[in-house]
PDB file of N, CA and C in Angstrom:
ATOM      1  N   UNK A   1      77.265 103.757  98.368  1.00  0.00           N
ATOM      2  CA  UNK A   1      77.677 102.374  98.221  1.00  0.00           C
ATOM      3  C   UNK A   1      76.451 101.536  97.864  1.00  0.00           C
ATOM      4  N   UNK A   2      76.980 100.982  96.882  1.00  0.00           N
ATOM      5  CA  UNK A   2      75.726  99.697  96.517  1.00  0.00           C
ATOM      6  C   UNK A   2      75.953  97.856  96.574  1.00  0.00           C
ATOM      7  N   UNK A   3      75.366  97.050  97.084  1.00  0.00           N
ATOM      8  CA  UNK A   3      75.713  95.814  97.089  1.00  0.00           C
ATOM      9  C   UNK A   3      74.705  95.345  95.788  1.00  0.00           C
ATOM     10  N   UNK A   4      75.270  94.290  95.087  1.00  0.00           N
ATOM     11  CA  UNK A   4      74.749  93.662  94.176  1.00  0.00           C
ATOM     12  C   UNK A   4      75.258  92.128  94.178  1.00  0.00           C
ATOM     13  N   UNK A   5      74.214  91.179  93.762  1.00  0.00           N
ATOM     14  CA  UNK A   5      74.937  90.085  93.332  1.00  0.00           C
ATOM     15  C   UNK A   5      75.302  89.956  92.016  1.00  0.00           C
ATOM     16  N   UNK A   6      76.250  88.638  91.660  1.00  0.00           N
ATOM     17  CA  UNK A   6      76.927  88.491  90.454  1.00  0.00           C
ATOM     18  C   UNK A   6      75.933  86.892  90.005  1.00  0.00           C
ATOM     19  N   UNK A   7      76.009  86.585  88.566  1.00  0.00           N
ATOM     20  CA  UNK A   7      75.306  85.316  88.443  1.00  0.00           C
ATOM     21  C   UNK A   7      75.814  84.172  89.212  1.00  0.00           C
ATOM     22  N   UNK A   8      76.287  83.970  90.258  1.00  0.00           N
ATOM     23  CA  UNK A   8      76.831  82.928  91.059  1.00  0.00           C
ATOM     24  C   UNK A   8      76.706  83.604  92.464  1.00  0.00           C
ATOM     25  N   UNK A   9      75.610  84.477  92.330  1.00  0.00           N
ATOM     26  CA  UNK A   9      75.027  85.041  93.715  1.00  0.00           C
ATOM     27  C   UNK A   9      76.598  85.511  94.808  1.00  0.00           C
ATOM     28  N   UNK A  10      77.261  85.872  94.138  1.00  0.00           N
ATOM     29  CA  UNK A  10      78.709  85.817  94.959  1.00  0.00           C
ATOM     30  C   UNK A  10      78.420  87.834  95.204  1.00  0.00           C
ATOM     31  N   UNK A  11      78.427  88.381  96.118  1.00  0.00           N
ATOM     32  CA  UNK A  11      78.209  89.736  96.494  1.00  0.00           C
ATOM     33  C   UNK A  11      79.158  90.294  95.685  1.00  0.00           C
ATOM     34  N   UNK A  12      78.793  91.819  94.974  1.00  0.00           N
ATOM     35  CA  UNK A  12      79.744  93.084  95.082  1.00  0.00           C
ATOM     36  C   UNK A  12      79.038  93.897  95.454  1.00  0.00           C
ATOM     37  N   UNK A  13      80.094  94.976  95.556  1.00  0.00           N
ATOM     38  CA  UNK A  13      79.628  95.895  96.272  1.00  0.00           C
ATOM     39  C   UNK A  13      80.471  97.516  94.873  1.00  0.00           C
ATOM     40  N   UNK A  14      80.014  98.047  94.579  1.00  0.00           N
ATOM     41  CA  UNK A  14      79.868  98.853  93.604  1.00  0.00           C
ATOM     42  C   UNK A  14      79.886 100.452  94.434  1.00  0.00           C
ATOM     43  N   UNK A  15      81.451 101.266  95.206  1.00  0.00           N
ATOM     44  CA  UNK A  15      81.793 102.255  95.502  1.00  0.00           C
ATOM     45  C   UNK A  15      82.244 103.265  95.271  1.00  0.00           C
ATOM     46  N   UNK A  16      82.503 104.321  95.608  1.00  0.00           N
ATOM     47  CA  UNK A  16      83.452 105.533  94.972  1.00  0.00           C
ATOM     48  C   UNK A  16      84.715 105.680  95.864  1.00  0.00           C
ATOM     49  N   UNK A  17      85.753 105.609  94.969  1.00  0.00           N
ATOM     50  CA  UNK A  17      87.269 106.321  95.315  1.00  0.00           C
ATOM     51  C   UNK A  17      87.757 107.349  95.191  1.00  0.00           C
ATOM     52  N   UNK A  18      88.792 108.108  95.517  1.00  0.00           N
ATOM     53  CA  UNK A  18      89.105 109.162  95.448  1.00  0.00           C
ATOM     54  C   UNK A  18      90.516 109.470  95.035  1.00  0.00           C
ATOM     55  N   UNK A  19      90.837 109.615  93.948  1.00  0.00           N
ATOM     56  CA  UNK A  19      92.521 110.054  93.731  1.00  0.00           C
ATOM     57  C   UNK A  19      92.841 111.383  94.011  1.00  0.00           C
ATOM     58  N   UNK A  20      94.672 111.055  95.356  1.00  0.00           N
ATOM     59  CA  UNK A  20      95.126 112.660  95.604  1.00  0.00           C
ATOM     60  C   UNK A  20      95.469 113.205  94.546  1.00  0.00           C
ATOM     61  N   UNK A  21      95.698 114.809  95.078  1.00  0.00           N
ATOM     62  CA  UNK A  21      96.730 115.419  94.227  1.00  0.00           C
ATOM     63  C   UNK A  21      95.860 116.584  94.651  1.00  0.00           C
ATOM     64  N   UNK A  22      96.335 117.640  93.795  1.00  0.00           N
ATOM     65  CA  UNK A  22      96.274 119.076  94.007  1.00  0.00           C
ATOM     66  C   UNK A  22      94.655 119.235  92.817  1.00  0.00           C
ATOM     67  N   UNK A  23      94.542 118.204  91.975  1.00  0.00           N
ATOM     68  CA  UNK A  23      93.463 118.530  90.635  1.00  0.00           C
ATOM     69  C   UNK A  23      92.459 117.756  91.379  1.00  0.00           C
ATOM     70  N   UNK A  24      91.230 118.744  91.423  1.00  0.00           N
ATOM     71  CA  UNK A  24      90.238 118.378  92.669  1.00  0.00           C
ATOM     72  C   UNK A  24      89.282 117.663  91.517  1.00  0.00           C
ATOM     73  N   UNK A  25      89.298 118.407  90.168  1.00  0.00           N
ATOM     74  CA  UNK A  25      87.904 118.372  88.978  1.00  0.00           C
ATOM     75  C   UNK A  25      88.188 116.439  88.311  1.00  0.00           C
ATOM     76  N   UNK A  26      87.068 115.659  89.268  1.00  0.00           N
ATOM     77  CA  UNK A  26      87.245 114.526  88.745  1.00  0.00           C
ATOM     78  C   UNK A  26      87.581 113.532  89.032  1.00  0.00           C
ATOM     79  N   UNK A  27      88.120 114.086  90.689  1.00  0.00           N
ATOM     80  CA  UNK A  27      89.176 112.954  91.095  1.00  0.00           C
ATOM     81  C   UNK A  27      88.412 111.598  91.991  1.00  0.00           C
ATOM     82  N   UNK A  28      87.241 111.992  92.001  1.00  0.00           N
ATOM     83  CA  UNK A  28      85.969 110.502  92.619  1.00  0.00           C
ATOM     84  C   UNK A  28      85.769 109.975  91.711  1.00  0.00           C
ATOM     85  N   UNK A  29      85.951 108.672  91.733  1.00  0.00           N
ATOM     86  CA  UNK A  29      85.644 107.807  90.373  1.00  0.00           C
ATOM     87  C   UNK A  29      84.701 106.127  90.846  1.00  0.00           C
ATOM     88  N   UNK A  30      84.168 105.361  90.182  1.00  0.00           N
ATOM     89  CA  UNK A  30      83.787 104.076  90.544  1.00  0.00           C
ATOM     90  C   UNK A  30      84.431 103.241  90.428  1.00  0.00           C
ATOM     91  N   UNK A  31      84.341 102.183  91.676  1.00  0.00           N
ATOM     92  CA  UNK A  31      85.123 101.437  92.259  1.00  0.00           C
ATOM     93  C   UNK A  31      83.990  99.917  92.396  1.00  0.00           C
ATOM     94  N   UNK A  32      84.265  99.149  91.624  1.00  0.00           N
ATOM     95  CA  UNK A  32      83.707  97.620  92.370  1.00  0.00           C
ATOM     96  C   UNK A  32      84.751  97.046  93.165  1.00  0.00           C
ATOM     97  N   UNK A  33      83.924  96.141  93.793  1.00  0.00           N
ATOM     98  CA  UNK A  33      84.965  95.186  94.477  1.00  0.00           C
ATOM     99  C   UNK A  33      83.932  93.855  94.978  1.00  0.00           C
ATOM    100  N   UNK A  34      84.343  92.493  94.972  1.00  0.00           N
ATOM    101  CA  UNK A  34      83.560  91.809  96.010  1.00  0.00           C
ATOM    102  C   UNK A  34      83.673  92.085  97.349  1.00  0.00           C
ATOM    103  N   UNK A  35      82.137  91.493  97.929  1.00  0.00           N
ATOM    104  CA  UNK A  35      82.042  91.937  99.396  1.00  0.00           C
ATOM    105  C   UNK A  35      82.815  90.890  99.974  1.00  0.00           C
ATOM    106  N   UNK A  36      83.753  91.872 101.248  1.00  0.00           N
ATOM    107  CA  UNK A  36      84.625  91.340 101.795  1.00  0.00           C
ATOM    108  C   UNK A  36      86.149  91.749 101.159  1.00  0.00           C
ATOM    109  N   UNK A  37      86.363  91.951 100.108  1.00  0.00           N
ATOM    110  CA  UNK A  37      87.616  91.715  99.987  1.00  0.00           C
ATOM    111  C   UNK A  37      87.878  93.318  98.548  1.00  0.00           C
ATOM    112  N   UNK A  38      87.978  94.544  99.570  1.00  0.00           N
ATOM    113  CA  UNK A  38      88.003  96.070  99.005  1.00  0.00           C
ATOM    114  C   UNK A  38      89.154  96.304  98.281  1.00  0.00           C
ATOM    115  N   UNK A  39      90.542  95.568  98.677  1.00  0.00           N
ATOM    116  CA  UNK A  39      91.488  95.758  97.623  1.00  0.00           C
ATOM    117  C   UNK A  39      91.823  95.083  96.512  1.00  0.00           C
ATOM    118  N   UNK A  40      90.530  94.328  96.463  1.00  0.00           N
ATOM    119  CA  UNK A  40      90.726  93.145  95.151  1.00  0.00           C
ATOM    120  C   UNK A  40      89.736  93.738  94.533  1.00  0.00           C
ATOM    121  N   UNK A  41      89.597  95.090  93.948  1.00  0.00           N
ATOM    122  CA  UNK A  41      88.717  95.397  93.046  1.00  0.00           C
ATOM    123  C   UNK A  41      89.167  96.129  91.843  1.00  0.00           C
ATOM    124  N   UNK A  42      88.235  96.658  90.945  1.00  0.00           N
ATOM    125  CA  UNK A  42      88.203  97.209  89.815  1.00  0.00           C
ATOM    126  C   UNK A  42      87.755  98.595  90.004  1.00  0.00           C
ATOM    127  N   UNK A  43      88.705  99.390  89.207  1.00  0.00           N
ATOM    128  CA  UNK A  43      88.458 101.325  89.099  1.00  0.00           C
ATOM    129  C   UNK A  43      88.272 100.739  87.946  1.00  0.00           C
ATOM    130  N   UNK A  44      87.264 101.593  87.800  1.00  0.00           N
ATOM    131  CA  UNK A  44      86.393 101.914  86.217  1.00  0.00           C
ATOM    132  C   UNK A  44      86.677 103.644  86.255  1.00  0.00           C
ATOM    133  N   UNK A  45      87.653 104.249  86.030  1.00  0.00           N
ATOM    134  CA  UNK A  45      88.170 105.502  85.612  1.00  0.00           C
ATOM    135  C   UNK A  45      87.416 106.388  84.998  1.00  0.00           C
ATOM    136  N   UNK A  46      86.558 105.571  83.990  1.00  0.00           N
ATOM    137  CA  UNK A  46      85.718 106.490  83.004  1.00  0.00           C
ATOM    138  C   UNK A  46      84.839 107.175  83.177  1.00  0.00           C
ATOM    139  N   UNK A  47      84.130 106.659  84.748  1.00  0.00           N
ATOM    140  CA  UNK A  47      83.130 107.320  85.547  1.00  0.00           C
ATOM    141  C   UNK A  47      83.582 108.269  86.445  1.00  0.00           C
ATOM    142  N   UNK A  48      83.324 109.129  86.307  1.00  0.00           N
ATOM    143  CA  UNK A  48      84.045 110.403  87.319  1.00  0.00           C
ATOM    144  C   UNK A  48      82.839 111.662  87.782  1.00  0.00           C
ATOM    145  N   UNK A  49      83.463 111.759  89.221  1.00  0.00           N
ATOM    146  CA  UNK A  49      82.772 112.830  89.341  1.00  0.00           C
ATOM    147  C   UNK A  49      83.296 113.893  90.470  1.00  0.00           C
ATOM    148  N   UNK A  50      83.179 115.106  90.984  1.00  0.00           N
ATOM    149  CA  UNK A  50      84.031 116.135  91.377  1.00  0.00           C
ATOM    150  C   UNK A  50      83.968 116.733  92.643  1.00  0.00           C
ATOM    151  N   UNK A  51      82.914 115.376  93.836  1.00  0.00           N
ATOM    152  CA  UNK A  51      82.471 115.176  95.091  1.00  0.00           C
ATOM    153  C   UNK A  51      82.015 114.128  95.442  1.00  0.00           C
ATOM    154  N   UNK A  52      82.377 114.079  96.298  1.00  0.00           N
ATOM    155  CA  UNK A  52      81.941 112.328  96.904  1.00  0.00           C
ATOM    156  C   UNK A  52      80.495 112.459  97.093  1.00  0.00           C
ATOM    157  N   UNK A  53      79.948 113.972  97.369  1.00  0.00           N
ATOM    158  CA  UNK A  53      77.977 113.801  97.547  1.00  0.00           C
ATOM    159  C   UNK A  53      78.011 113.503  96.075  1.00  0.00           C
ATOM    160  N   UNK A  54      77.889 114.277  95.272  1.00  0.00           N
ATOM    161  CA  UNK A  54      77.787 113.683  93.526  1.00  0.00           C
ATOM    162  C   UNK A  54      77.636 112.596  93.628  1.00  0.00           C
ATOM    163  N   UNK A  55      78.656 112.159  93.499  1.00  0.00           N
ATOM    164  CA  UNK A  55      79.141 110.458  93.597  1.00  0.00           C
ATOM    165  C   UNK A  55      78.129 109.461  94.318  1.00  0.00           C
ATOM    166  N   UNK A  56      78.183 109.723  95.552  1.00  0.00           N
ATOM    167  CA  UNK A  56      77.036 109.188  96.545  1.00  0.00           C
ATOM    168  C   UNK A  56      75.499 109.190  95.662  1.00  0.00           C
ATOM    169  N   UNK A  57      75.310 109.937  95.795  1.00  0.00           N
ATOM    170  CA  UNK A  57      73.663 110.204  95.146  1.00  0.00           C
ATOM    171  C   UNK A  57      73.503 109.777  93.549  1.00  0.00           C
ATOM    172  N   UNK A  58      74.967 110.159  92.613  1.00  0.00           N
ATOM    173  CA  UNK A  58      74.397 109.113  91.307  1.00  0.00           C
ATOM    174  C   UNK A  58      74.679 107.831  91.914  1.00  0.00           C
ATOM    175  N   UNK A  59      75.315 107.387  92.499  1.00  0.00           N
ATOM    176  CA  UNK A  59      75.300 105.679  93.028  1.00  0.00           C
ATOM    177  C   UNK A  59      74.142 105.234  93.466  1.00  0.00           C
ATOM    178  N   UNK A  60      73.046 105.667  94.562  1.00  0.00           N
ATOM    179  CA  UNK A  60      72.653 105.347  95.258  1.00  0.00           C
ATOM    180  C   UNK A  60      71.106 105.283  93.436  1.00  0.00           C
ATOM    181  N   UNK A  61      71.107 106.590  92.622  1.00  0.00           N
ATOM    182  CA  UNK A  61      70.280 106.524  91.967  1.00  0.00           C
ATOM    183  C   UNK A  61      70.236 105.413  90.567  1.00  0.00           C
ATOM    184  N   UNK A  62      71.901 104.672  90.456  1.00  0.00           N
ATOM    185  CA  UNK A  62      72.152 104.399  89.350  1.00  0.00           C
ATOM    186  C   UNK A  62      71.006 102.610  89.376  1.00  0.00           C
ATOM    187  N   UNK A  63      70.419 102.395  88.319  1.00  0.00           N
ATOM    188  CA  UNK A  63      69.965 101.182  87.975  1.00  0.00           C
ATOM    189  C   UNK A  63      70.624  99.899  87.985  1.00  0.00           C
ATOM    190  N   UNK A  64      69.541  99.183  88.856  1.00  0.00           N
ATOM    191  CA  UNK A  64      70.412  97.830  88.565  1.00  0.00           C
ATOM    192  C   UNK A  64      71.372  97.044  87.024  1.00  0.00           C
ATOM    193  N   UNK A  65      70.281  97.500  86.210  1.00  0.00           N
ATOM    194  CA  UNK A  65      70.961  97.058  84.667  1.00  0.00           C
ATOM    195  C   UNK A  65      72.325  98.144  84.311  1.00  0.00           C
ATOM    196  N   UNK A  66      72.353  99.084  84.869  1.00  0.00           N
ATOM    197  CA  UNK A  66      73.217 100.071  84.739  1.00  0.00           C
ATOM    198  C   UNK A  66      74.844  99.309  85.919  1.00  0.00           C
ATOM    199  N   UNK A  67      74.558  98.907  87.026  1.00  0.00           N
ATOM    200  CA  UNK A  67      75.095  98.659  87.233  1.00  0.00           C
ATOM    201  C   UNK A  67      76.460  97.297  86.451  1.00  0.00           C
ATOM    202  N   UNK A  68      75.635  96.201  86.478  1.00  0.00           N
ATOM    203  CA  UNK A  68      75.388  95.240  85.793  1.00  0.00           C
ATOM    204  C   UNK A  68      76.583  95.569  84.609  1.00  0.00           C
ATOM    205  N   UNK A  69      75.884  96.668  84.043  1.00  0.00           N
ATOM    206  CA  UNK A  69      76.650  97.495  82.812  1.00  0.00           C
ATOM    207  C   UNK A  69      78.138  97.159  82.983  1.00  0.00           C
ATOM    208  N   UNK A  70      78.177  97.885  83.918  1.00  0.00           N
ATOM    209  CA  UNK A  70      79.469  98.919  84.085  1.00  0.00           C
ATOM    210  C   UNK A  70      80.350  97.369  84.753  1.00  0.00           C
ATOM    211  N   UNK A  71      79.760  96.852  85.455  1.00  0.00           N
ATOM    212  CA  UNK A  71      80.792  95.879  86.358  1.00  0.00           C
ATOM    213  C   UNK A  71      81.174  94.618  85.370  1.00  0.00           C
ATOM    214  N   UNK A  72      80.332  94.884  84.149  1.00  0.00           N
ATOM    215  CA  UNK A  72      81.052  93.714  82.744  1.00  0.00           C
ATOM    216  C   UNK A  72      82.096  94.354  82.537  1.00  0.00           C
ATOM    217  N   UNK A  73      81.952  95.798  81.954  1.00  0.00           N
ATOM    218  CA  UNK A  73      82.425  96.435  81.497  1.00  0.00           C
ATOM    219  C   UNK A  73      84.084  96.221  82.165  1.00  0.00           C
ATOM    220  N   UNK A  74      84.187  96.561  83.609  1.00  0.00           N
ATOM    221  CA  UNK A  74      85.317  96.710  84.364  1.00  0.00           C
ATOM    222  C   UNK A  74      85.900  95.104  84.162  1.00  0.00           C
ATOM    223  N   UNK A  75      85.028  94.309  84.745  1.00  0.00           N
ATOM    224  CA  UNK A  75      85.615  93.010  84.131  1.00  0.00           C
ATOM    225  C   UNK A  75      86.342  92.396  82.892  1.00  0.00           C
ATOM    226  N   UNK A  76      85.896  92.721  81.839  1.00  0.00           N
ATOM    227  CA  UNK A  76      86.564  92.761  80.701  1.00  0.00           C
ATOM    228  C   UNK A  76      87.442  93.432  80.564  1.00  0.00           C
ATOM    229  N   UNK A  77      87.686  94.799  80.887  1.00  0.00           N
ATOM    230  CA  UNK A  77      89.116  95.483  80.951  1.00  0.00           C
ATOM    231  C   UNK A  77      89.605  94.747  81.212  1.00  0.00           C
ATOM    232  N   UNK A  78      89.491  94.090  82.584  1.00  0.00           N
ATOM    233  CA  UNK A  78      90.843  93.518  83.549  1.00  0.00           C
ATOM    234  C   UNK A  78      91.296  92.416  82.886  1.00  0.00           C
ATOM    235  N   UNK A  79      90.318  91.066  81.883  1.00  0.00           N
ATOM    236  CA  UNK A  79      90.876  90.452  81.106  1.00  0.00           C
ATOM    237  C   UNK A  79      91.771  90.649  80.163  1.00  0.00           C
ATOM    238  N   UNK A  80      91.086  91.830  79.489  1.00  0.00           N
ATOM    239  CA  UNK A  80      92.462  91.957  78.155  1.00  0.00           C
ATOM    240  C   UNK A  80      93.024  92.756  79.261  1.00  0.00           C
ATOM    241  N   UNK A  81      93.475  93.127  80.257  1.00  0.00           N
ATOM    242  CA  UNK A  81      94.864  93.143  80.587  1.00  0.00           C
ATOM    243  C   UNK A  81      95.522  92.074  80.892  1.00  0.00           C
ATOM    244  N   UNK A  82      95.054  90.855  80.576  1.00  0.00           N
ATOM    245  CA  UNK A  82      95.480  89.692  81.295  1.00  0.00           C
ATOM    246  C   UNK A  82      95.512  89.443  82.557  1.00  0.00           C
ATOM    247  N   UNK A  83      94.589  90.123  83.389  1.00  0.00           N
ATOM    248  CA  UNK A  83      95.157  89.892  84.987  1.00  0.00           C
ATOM    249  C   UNK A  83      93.842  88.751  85.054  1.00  0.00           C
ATOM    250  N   UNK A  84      93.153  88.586  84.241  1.00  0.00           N
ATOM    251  CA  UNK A  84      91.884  87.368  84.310  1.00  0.00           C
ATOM    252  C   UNK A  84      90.764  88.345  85.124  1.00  0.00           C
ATOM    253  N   UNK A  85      89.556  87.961  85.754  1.00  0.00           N
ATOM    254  CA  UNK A  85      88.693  88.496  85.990  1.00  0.00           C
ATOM    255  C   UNK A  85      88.016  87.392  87.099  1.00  0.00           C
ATOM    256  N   UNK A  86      87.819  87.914  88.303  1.00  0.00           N
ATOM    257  CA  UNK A  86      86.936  87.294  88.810  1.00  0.00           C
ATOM    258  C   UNK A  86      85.439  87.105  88.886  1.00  0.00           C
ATOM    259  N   UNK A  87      85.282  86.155  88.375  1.00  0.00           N
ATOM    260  CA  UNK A  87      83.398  85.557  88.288  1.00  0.00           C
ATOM    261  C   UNK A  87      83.320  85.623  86.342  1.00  0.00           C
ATOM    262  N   UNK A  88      84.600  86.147  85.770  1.00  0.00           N
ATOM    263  CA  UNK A  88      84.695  85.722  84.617  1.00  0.00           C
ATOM    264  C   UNK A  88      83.551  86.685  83.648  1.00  0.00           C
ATOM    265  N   UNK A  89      82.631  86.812  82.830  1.00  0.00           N
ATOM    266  CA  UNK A  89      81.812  87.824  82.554  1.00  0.00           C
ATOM    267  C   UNK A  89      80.615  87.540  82.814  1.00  0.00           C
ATOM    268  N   UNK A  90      80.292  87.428  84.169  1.00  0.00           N
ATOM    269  CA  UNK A  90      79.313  87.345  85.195  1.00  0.00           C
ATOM    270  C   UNK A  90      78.497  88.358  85.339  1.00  0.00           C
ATOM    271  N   UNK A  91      76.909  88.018  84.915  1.00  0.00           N
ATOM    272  CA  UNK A  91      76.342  89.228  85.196  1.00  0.00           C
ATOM    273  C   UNK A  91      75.543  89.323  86.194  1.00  0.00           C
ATOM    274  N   UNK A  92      75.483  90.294  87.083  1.00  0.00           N
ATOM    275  CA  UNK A  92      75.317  90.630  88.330  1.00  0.00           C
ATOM    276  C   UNK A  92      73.872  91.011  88.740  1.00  0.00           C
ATOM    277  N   UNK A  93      73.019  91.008  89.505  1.00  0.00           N
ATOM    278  CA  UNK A  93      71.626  91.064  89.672  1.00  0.00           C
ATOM    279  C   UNK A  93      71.662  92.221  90.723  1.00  0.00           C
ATOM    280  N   UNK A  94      71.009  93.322  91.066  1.00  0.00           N
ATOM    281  CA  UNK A  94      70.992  94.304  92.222  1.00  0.00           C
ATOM    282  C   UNK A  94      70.676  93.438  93.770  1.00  0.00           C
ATOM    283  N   UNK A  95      70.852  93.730  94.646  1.00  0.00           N
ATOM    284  CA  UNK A  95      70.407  92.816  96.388  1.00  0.00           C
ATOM    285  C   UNK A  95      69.407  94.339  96.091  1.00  0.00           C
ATOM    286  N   UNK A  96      68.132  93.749  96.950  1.00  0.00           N
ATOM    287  CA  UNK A  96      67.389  94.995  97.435  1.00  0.00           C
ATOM    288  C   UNK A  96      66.202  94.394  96.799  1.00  0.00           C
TER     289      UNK A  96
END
């Protein structure tokens, strides 16, 4: 798990999820969310990996600008789905 701020210093926190089922290859993926509020977030699907240690350890190694990356990235999905985006295309600074 990683906390980061957004340009309005508003916390996320940048996690891994896990989808069931019987198909094990893939099923940890990245998860933002703001801090405080875990079911109001964004799966970014595209990132996958096939253990939560995996997962854990590229998180813990991934770059702040990398982060940053990815949490536009998820943001903008969620616009053109129309569901709007919170903090809008806010770019996020690492805490630490």
């Amino acid at each position: 798990m990683r906390e980061f701020l957004d340009s309005d210093d508003d916390p996320w926190v940048a996690t891994v999820r896990s989808k069931e089922g019987l198909d094990f290859k893939g099923r940890h993926y990245l998860y933002f969310h703001p801090a405080g509020a875990e079911d109001d977030g964004l799966e970014l699907l595209d990132v996958r990996w096939n253990s939560p240690e995996t997962a854990e350890r590229t998180l813990a190694t991934m770059s702040g600008v990398e982060l940053r990356r990815r949490l536009r990235s998820a943001l903008g999905r969620r616009a053109s789905l129309g569901r709007g985006s919170r903090g809008g295309g806010h770019v996020a600074t690492e805490i630490g």
